[in-house]
Protein backbone atom coordinates (compact mmCIF):
# COMPACT_ATOMS: atom_id res chain seq x y z
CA UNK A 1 -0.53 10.66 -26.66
CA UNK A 2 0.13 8.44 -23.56
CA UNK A 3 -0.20 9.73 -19.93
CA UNK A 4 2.15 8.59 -17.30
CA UNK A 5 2.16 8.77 -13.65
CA UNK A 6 5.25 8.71 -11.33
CA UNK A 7 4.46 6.36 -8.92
CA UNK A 8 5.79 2.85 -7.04
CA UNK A 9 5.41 -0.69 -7.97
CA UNK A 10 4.49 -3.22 -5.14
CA UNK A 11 4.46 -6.84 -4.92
CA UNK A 12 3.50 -8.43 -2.04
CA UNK A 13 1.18 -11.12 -0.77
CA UNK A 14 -2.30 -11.38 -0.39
CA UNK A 15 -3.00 -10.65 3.21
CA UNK A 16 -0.33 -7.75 3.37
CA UNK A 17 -1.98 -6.49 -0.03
CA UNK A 18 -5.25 -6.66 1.92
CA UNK A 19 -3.43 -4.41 4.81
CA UNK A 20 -2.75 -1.71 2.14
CA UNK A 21 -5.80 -2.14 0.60
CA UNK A 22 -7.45 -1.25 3.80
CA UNK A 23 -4.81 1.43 4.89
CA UNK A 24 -6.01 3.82 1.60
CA UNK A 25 -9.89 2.94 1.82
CA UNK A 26 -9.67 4.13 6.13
CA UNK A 27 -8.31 7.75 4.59
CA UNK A 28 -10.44 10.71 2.72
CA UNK A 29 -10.50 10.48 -1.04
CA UNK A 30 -8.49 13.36 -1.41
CA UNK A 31 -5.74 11.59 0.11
CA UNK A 32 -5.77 7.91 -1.69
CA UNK A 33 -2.63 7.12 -2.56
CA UNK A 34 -3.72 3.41 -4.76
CA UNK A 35 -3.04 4.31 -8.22
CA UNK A 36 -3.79 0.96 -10.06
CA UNK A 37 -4.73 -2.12 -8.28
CA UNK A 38 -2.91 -4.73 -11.21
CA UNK A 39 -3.82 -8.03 -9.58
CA UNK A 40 -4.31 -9.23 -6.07
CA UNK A 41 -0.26 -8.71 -5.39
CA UNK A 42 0.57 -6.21 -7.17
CA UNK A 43 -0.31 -2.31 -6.97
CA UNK A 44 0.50 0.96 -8.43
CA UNK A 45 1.15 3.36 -5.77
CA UNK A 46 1.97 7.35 -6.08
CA UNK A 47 5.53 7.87 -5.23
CA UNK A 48 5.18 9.87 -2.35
CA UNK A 49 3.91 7.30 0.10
CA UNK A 50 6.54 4.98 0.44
CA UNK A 51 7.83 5.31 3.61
CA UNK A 52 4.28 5.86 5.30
CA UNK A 53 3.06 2.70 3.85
CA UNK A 54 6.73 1.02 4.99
CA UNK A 55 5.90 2.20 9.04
CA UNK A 56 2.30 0.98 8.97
CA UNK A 57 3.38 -2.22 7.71
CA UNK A 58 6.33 -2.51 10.13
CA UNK A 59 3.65 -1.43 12.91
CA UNK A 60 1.16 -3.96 11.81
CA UNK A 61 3.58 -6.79 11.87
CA UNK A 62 5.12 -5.98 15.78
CA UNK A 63 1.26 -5.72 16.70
CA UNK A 64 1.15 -9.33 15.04
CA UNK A 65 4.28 -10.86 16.60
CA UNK A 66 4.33 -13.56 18.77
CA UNK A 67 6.44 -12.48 22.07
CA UNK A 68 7.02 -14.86 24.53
């Protein structure tokens, strides 16, 4: 019998990997969303935290932006 879990495929790079990497070790265990880490691009997320892990990333990168 095989088990499968509903969940979200992404591929990014490294550093933004890193970011998400980070973003699910600063929360409680309970609430670790990092199903599969599959190399150091890709991940195996849980479905449900798409869009939170869309706004941190969009936050993170206009706290990174150059402005002049």
């Amino acid at each position: 019998m095989v088990d499968a879990i509903k969940g979200l495929f992404i591929s990014c790079d490294v550093p933004m990997a890193q970011f998400i990497v980070d973003l699910n070790a600063s929360l409680p265990a309970s609430e670790t969303f990092i199903v599969r880490m599959l190399d150091p691009t890709h991940m195996y997320v849980l479905p449900h935290v798409g869009q939170m892990i869309k706004s941190k990333v969009e936050e993170f990168r206009k706290q990174n932006s150059y402005r002049p």
